[in-house]
C-alpha atoms as a PDB file:
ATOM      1  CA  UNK A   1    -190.535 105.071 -18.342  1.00  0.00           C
ATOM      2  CA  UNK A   2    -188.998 108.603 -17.615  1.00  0.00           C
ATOM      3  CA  UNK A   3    -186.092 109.461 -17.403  1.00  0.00           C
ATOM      4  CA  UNK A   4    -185.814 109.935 -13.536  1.00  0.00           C
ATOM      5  CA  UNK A   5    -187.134 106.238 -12.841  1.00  0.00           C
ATOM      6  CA  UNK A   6    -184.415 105.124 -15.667  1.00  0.00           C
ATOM      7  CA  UNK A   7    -181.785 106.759 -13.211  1.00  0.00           C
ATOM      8  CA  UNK A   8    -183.240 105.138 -10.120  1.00  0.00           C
ATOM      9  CA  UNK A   9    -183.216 102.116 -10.548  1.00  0.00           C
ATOM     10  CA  UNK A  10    -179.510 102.522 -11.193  1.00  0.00           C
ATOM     11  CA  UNK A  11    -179.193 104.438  -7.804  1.00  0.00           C
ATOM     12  CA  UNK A  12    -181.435 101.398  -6.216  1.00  0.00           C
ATOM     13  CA  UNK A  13    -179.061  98.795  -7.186  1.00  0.00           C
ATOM     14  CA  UNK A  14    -176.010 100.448  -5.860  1.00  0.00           C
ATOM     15  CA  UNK A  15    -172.363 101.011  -6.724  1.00  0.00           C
ATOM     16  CA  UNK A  16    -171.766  98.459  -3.538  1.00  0.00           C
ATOM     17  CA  UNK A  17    -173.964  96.087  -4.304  1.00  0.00           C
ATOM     18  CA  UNK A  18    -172.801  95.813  -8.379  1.00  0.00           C
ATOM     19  CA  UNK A  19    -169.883  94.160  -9.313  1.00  0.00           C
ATOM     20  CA  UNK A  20    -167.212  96.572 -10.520  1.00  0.00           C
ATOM     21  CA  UNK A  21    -167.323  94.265 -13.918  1.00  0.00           C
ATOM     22  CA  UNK A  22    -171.104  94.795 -14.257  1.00  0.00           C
ATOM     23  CA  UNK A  23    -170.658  98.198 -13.763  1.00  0.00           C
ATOM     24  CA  UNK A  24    -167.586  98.651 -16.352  1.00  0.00           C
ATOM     25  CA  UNK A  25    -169.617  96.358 -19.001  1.00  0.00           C
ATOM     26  CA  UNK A  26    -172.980  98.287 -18.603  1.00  0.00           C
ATOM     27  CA  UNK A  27    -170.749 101.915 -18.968  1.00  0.00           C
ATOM     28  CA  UNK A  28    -168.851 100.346 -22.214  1.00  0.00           C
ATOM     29  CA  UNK A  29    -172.071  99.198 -23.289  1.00  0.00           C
ATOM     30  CA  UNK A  30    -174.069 101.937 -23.139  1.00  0.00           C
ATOM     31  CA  UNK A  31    -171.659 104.376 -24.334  1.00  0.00           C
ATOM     32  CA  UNK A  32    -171.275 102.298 -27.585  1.00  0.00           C
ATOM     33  CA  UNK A  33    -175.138 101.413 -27.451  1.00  0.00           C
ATOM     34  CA  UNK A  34    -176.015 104.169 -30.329  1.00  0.00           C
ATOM     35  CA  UNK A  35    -173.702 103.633 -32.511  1.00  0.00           C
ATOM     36  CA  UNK A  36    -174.318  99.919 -32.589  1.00  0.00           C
ATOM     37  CA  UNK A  37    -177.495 100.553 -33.342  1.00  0.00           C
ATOM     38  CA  UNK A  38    -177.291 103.805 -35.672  1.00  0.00           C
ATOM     39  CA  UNK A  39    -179.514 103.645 -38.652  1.00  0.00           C
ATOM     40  CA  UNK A  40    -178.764 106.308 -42.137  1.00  0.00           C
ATOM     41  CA  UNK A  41    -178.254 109.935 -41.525  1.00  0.00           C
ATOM     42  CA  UNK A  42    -182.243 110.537 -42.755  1.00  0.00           C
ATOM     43  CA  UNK A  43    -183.349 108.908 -39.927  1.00  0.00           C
ATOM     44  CA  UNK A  44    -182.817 112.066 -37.503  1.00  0.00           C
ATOM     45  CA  UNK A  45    -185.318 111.231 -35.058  1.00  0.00           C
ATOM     46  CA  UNK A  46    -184.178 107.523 -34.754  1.00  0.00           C
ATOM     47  CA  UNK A  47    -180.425 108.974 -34.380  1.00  0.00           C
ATOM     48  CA  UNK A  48    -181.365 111.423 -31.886  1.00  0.00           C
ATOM     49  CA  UNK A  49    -183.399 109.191 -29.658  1.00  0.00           C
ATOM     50  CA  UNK A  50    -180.402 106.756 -29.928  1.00  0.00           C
ATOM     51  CA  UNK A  51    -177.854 109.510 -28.769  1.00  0.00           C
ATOM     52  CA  UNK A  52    -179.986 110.473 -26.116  1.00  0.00           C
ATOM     53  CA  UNK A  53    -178.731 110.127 -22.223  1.00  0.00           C
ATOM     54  CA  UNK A  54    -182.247 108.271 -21.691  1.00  0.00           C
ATOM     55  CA  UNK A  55    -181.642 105.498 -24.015  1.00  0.00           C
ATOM     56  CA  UNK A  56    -178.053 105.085 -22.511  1.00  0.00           C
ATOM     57  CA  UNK A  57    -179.515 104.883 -19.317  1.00  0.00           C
ATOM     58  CA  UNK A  58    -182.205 102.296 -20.413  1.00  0.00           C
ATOM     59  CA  UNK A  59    -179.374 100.072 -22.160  1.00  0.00           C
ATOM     60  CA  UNK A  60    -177.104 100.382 -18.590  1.00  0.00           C
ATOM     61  CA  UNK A  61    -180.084  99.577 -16.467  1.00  0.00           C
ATOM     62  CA  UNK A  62    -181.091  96.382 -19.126  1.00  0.00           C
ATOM     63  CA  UNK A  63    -177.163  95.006 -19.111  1.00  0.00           C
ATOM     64  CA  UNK A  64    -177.116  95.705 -15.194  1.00  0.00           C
ATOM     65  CA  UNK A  65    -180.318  93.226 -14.734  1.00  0.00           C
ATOM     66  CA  UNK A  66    -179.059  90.664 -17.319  1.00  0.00           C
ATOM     67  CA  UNK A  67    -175.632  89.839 -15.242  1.00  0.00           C
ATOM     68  CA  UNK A  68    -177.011  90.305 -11.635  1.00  0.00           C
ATOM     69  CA  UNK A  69    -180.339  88.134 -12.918  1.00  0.00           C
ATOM     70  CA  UNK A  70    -178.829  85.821 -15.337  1.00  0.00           C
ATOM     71  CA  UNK A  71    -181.684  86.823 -17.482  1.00  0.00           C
ATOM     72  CA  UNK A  72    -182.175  84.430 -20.083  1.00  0.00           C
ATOM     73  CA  UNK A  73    -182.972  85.252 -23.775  1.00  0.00           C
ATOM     74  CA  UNK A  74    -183.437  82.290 -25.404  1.00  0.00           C
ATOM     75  CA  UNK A  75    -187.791  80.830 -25.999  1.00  0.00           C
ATOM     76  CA  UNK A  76    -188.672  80.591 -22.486  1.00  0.00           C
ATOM     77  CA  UNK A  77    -191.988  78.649 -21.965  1.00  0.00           C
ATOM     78  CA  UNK A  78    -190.955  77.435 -18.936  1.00  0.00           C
ATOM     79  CA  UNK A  79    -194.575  78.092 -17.432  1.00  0.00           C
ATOM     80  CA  UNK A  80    -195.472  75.592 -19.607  1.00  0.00           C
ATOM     81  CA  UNK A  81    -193.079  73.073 -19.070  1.00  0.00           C
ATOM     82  CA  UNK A  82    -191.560  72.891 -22.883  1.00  0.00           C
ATOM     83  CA  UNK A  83    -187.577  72.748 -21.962  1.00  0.00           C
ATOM     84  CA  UNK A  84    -186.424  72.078 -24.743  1.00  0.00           C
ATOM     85  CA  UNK A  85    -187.132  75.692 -26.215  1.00  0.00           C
ATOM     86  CA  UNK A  86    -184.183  76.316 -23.919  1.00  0.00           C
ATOM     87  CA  UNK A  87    -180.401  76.151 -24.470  1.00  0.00           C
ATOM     88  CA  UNK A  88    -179.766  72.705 -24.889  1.00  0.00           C
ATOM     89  CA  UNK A  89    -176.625  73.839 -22.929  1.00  0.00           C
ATOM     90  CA  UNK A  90    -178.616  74.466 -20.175  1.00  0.00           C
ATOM     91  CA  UNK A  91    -181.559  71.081 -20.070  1.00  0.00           C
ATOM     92  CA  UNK A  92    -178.941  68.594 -21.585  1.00  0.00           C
ATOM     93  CA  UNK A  93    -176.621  68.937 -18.307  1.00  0.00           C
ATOM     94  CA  UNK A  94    -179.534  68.085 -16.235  1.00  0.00           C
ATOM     95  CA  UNK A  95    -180.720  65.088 -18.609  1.00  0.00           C
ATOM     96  CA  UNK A  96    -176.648  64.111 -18.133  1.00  0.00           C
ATOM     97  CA  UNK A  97    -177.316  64.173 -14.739  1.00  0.00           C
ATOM     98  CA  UNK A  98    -179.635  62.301 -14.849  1.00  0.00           C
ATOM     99  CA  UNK A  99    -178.712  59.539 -16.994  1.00  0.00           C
ATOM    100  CA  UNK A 100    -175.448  59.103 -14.982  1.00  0.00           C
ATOM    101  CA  UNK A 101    -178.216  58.100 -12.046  1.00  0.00           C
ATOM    102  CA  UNK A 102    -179.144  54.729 -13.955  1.00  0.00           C
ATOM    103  CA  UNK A 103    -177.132  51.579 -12.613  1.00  0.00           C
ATOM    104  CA  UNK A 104    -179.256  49.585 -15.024  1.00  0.00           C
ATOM    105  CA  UNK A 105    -181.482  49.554 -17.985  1.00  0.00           C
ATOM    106  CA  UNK A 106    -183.306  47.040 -20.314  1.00  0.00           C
ATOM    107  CA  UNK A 107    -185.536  47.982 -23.403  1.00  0.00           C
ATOM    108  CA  UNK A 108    -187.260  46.236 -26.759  1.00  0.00           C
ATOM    109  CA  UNK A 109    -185.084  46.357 -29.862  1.00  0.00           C
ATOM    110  CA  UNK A 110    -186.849  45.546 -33.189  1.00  0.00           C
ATOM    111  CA  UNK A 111    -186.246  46.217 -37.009  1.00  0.00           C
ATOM    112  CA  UNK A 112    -188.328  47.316 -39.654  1.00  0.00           C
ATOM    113  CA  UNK A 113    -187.554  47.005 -43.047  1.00  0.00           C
ATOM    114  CA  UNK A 114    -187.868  49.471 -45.943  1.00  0.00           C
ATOM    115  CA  UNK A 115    -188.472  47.794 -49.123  1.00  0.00           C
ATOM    116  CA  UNK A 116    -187.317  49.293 -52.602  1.00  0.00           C
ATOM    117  CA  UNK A 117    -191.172  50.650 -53.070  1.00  0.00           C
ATOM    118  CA  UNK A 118    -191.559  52.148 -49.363  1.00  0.00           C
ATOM    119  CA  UNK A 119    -193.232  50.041 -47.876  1.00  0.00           C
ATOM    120  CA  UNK A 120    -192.042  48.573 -44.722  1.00  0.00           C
ATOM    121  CA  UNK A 121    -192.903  45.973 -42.243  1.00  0.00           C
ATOM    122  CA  UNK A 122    -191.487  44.862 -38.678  1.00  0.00           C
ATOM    123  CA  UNK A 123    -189.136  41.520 -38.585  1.00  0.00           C
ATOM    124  CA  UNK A 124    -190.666  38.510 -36.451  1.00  0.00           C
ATOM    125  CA  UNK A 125    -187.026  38.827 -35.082  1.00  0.00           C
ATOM    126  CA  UNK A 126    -186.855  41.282 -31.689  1.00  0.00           C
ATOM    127  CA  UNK A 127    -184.743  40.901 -28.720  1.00  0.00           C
ATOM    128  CA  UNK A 128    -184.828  42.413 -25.152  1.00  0.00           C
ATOM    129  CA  UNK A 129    -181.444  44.536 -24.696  1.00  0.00           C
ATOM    130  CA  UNK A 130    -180.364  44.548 -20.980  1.00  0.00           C
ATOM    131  CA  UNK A 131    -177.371  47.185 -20.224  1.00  0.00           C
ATOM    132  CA  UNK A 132    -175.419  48.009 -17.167  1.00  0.00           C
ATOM    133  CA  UNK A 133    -172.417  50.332 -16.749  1.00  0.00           C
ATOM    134  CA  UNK A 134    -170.009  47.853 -18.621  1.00  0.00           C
ATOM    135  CA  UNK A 135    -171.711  44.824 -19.666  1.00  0.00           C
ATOM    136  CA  UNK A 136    -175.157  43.737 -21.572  1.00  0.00           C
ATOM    137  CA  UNK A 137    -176.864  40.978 -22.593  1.00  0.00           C
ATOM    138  CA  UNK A 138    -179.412  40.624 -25.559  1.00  0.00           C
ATOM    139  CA  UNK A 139    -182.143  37.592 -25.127  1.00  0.00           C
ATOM    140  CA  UNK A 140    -183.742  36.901 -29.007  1.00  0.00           C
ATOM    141  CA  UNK A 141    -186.711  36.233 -30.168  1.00  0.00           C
ATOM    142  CA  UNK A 142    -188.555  34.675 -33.044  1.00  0.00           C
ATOM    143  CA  UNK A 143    -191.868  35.251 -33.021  1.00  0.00           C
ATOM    144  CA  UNK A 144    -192.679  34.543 -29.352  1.00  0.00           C
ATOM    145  CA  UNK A 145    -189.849  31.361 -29.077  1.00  0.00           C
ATOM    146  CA  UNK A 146    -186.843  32.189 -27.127  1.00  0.00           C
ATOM    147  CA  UNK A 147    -184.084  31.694 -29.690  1.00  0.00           C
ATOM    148  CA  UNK A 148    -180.619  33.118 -28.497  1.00  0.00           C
ATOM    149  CA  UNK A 149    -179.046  34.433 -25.488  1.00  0.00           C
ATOM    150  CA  UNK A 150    -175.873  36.658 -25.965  1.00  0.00           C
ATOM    151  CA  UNK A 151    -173.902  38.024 -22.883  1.00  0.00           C
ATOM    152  CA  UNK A 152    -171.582  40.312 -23.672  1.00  0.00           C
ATOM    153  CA  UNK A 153    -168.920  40.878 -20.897  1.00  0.00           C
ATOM    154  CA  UNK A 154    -165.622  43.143 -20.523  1.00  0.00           C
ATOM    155  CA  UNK A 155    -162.047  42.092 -21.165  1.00  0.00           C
ATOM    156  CA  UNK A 156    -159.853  44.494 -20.767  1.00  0.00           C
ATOM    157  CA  UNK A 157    -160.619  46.761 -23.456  1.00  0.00           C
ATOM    158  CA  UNK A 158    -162.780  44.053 -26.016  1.00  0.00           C
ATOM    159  CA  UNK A 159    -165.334  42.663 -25.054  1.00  0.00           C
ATOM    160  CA  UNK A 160    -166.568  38.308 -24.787  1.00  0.00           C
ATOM    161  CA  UNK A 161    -169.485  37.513 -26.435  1.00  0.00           C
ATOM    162  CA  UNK A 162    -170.917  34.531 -24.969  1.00  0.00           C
ATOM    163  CA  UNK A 163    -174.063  33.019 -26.693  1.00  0.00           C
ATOM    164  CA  UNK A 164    -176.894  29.808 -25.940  1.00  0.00           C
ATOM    165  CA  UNK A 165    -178.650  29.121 -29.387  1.00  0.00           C
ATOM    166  CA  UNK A 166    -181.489  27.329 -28.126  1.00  0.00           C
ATOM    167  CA  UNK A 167    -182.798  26.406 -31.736  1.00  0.00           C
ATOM    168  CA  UNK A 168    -179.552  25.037 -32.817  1.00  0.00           C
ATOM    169  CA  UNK A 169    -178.515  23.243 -29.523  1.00  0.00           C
ATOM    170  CA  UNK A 170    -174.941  24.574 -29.316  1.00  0.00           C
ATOM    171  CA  UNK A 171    -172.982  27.369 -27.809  1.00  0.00           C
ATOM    172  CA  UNK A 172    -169.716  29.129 -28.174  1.00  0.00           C
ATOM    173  CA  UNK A 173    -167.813  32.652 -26.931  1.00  0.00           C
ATOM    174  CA  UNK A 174    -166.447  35.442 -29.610  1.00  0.00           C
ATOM    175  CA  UNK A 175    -164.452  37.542 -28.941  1.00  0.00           C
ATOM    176  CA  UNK A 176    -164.792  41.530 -30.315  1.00  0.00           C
ATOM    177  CA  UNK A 177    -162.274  44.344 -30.335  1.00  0.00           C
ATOM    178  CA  UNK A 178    -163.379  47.172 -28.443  1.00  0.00           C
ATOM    179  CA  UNK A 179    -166.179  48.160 -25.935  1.00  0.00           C
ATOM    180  CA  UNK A 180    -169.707  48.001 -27.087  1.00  0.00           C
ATOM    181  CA  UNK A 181    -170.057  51.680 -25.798  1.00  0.00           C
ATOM    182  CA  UNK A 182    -172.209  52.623 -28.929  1.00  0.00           C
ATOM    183  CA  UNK A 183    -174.461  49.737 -28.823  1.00  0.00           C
ATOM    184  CA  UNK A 184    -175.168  51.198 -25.326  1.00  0.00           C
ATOM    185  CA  UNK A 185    -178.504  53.243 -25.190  1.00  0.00           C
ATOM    186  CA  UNK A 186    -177.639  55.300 -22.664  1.00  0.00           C
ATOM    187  CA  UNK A 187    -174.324  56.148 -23.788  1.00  0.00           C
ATOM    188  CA  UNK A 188    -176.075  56.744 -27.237  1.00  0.00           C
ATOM    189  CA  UNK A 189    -177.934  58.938 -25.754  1.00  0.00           C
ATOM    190  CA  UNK A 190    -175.350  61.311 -23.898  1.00  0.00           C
ATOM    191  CA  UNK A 191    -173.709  61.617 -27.558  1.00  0.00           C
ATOM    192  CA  UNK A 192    -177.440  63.189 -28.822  1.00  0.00           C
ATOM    193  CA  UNK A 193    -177.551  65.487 -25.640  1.00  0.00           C
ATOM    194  CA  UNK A 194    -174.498  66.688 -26.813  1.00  0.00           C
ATOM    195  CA  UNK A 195    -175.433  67.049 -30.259  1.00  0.00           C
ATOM    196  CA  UNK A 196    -178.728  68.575 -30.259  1.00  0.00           C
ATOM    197  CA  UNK A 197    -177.817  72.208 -30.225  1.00  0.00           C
ATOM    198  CA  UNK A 198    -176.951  71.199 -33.763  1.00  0.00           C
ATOM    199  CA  UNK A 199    -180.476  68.835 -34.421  1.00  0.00           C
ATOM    200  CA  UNK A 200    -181.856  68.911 -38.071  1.00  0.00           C
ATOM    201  CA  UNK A 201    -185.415  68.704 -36.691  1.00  0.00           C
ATOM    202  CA  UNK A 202    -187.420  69.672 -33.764  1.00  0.00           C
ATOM    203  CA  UNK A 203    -190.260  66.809 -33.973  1.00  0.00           C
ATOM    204  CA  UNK A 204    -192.450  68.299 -31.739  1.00  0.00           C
ATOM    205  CA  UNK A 205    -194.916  66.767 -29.052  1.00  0.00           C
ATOM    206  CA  UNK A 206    -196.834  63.734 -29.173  1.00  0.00           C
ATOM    207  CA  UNK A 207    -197.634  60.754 -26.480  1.00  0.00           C
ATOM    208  CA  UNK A 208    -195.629  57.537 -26.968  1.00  0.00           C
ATOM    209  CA  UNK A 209    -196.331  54.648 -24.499  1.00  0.00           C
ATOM    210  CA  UNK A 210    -198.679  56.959 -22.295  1.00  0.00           C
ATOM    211  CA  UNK A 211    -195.884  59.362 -22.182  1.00  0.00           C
ATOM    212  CA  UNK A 212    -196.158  62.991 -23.192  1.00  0.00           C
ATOM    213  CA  UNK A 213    -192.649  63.403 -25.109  1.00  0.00           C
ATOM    214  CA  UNK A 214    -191.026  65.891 -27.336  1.00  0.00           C
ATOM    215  CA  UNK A 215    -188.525  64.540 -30.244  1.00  0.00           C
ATOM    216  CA  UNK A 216    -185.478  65.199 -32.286  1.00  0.00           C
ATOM    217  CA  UNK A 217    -184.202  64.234 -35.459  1.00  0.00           C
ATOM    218  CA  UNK A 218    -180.449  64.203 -35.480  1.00  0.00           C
ATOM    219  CA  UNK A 219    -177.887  62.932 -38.586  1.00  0.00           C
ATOM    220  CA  UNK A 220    -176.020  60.373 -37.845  1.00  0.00           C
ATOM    221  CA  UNK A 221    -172.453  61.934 -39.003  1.00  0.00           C
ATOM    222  CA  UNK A 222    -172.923  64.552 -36.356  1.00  0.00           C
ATOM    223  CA  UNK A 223    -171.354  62.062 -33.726  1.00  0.00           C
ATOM    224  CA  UNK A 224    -169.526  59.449 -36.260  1.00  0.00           C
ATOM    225  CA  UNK A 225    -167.957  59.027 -39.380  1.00  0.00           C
ATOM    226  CA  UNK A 226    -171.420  57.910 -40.973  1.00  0.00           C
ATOM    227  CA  UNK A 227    -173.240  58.522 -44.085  1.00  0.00           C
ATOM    228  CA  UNK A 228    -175.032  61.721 -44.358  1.00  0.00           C
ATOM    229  CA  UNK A 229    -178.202  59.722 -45.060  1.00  0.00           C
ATOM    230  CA  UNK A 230    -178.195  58.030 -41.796  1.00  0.00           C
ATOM    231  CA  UNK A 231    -180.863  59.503 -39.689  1.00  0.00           C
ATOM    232  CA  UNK A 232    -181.351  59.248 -36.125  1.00  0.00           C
ATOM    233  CA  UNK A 233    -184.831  60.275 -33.710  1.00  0.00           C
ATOM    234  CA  UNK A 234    -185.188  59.856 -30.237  1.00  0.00           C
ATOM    235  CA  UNK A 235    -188.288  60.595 -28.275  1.00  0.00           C
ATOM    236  CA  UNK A 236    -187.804  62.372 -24.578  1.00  0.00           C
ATOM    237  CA  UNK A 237    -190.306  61.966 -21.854  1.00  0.00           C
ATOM    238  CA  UNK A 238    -190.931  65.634 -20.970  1.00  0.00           C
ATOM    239  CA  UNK A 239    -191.263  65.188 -17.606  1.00  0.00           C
ATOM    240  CA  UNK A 240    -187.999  63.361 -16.725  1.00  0.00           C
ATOM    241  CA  UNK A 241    -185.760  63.676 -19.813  1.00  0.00           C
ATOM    242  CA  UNK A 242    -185.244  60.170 -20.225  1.00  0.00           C
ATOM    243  CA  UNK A 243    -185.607  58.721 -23.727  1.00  0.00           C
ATOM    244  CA  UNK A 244    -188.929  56.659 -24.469  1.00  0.00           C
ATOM    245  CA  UNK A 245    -188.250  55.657 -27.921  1.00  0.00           C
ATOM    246  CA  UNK A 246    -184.917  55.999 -30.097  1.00  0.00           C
ATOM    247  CA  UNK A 247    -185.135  55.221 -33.989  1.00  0.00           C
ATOM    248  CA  UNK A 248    -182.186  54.556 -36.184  1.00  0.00           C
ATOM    249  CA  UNK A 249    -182.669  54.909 -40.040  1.00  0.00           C
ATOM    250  CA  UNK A 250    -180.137  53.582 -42.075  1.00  0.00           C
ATOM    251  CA  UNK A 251    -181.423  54.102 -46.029  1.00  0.00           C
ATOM    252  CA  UNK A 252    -178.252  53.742 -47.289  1.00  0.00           C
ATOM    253  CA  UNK A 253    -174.764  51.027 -46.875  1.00  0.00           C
ATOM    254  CA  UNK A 254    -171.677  52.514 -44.763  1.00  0.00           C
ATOM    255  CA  UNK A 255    -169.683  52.314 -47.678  1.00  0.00           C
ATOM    256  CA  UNK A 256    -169.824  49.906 -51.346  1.00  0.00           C
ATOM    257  CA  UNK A 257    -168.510  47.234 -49.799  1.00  0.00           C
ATOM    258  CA  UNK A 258    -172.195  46.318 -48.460  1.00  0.00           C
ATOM    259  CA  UNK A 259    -173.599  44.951 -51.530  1.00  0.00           C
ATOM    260  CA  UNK A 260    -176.154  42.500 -48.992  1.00  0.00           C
ATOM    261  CA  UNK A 261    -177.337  45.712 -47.465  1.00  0.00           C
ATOM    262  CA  UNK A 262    -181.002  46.464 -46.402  1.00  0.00           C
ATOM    263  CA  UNK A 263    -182.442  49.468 -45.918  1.00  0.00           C
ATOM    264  CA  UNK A 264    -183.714  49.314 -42.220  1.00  0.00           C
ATOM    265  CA  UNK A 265    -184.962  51.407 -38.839  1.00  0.00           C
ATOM    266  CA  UNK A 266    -183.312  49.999 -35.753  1.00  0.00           C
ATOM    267  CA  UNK A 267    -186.611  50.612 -33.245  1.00  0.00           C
ATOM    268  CA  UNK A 268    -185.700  50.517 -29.378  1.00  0.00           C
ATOM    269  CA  UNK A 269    -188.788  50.924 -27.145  1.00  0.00           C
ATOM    270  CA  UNK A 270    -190.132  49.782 -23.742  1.00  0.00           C
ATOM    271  CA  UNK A 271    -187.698  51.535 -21.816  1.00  0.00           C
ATOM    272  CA  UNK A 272    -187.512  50.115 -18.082  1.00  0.00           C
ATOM    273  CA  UNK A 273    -185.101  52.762 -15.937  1.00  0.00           C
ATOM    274  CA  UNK A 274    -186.011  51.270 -12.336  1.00  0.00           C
ATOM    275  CA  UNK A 275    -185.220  47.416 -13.600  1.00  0.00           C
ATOM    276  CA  UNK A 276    -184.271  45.691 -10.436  1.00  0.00           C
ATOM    277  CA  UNK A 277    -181.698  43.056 -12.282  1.00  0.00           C
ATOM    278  CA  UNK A 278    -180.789  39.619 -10.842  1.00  0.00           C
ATOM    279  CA  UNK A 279    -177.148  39.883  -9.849  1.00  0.00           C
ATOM    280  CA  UNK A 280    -176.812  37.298 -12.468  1.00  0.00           C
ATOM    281  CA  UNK A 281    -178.464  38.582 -15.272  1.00  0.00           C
ATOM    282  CA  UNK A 282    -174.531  39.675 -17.191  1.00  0.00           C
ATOM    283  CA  UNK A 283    -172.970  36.180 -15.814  1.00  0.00           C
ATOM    284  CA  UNK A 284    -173.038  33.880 -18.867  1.00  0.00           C
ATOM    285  CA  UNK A 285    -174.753  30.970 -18.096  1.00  0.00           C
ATOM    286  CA  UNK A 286    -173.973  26.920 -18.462  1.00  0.00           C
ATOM    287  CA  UNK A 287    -175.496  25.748 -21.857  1.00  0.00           C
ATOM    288  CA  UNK A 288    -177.882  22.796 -21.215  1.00  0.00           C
ATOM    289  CA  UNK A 289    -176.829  19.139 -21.595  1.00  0.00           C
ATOM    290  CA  UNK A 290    -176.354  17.598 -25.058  1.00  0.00           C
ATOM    291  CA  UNK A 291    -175.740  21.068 -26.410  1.00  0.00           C
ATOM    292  CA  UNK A 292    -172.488  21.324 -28.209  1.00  0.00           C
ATOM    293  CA  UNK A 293    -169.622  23.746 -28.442  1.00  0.00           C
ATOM    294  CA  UNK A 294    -169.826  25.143 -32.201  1.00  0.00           C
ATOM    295  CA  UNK A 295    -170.379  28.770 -34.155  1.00  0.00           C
ATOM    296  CA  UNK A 296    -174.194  28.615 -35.501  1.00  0.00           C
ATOM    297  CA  UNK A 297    -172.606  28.524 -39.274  1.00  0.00           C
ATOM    298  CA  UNK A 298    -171.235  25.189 -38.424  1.00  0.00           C
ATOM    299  CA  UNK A 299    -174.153  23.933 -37.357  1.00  0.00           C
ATOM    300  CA  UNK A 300    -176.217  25.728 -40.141  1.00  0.00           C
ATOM    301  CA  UNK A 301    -173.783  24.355 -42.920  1.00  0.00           C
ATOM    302  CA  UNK A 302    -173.522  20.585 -41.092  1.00  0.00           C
ATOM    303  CA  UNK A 303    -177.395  20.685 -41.783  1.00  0.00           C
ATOM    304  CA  UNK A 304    -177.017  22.048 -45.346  1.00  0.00           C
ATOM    305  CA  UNK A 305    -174.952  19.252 -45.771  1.00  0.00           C
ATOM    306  CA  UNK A 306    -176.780  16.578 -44.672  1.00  0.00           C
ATOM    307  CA  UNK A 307    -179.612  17.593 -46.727  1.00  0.00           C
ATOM    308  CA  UNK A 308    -177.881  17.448 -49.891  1.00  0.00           C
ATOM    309  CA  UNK A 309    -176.943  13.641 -49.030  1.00  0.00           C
END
C-alpha cells in the first residue's frame, strides 16, 4: 500500500467523525511506534523503514480501525463456529446469560470408582438430581429399584433435608448449615465460566449424547480451597453453551483426616434444560403408612443387632 492510500484512508475517516481519544491514542502511538519496535543499530534498513512517515501512518491508520471497529485479536474462527477460541471474557457472558434463563433443571449423577491398579468401574448406585433456583431433590437408585428420595429445601440460610428410604421403611429430616449452592450444577457451572480464562486444558471437540461439544479441564482449587489433585471437566454443547456432561475427579482425600477415602469421578449426564417440573416436585412428600420416623443408621444397626441374637 503506498503511501498516498496510507494517508487517505486517514482523510476518509475524518477528524469529525473520530473521537478526539482515538485520534490522540493513534498520534501517541504512532509517534512511539519505532522505537517500540527498534531492533540493533546493524539493522539499518529495519530502523529506517521503522522511522519512516509511511510506517507511522500505517500504525495510525491500524490503531484508528481497532477502536472505531472493535477489532478483535484474539483466534477468531468464528466462520466456523469454534467460540471458545475467543476471550472467554467475551462467550462466558453470553453462556451467563444464558444459564440465568433456566427456572429448572434435572440431570443423571453417577460414580465411578478408581481402584489402586486403575481400573475403574461405575457404582450400581445413581440418582436423578432435580434443581431449581433454591431447592433440589435427589431420587436414588440401586440398580433399577427406587431406593431413596431426598428433598432438600431452604431455611433461612441452611438448608432441610427431608428423606423416604423406601428399602428401610422409615423417614426423617436433617438439617445442614448452609445453602447447597455448590452441589448446584448450574451454579457449578457459572464458577467454571468464570474460571476458564485460567483452564489447564482445552479438551477439544467430540460428540457426547448426539451433541457436538467442546471441553475443558479445570483444577479444582481454582474456585475452592481444594487439593491441587482435584480435577474437574465439563463438556459444552457448541451450539447453545449449555453443559452436556460435567466430571469431577477426586484422586486424592481433602485433607488426612479421610482415612475411608476412595478415589472416585462424580459423572453428571443427561442434562434436561426445558424440564417442565410438577409444582410439587421440591415439596417433601408424606412417607407411606407403617413407615417409621428414624435416621437409616438406626435402622441399619437395629438389624445388625437382631442378627447377632
Amino acid at each position: 500500500m503506498s503511501r498516498e492510500s496510507i494517508e487517505e484512508i486517514l482523510k476518509s475517516i475524518g477528524s469529525e467523525d473520530v473521537p478526539a481519544e482515538a485520534r490522540q491514542i493513534a498520534q501517541e502511538m504512532s509517534e512511539d511506534f519505532s522505537e517500540t519496535l527498534k531492533q540493533p543499530k546493524r539493522h539499518i534498513f529495519l530502523e529506517y523503514i521503522m522511522k519512516s512517515r509511511i510506517t507511522k501512518l500505517a500504525a495510525a491508520a491500524a490503531i484508528i480501525i481497532v477502536i472505531l471497529g472493535s477489532i478483535n485479536f484474539w483466534p477468531d474462527s468464528s466462520e466456523k463456529g469454534k467460540w471458545w477460541l475467543g476471550p472467554p471474557a467475551a462467550w462466558g457472558q453470553e453462556i451467563l446469560a444464558a444459564l440465568d434463563t433456566i427456572k429448572a433443571v434435572s440431570c443423571r449423577e453417577q460414580t465411578i470408582w478408581i481402584e489402586s491398579d486403575g481400573s475403574r468401574h461405575t457404582s450400581s448406585t445413581w440418582d436423578i438430581f432435580y434443581v431449581s433456583s433454591d431447592s433440589y431433590r435427589r431420587d436414588i437408585y440401586d440398580g433399577d429399584v427406587l431406593r431413596e428420595i431426598q428433598w432438600y429445601v431452604p431455611d433461612g440460610n441452611n438448608m432441610i433435608q427431608h428423606y423416604v428410604r423406601f428399602d428401610l421403611k422409615c423417614y426423617g429430616a436433617l438439617r445442614h448449615k448452609g445453602s447447597f449452592g455448590k452441589q448446584d450444577p448450574i451454579e457449578r457451572m457459572r464458577l467454571y465460566v468464570k474460571v476458564l480464562d485460567n483452564t489447564d486444558k482445552l479438551l477439544g471437540e467430540k460428540v457426547v449424547e448426539a451433541h457436538n461439544c467442546v471441553g475443558f479441564e479445570i483444577g479444582a482449587g481454582k474456585y475452592d480451597d481444594n487439593p491441587k489433585e482435584w480435577l474437574d471437566r465439563v463438556w459444552f454443547d457448541i451450539d447453545t453453551g449449555l453443559p452436556v456432561l460435567m466430571e469431577y475427579e477426586r484422586a486424592c482425600p481433602r485433607d488426612k483426616t479421610q482415612t475411608d477415602f476412595h478415589p472416585h469421578i462424580t459423572v453428571q449426564d443427561q442434562f434436561d434444560y426445558n424440564e417442565e417440573l410438577p409444582a410439587d416436585t421440591f415439596i417433601p412428600q408424606e412417607a407411606p403408612e407403617g413407615f417409621i420416623n428414624a435416621h437409616p443408621d438406626e435402622i441399619k444397626a437395629a438389624g445388625d443387632k437382631e442378627q447377632k441374637e
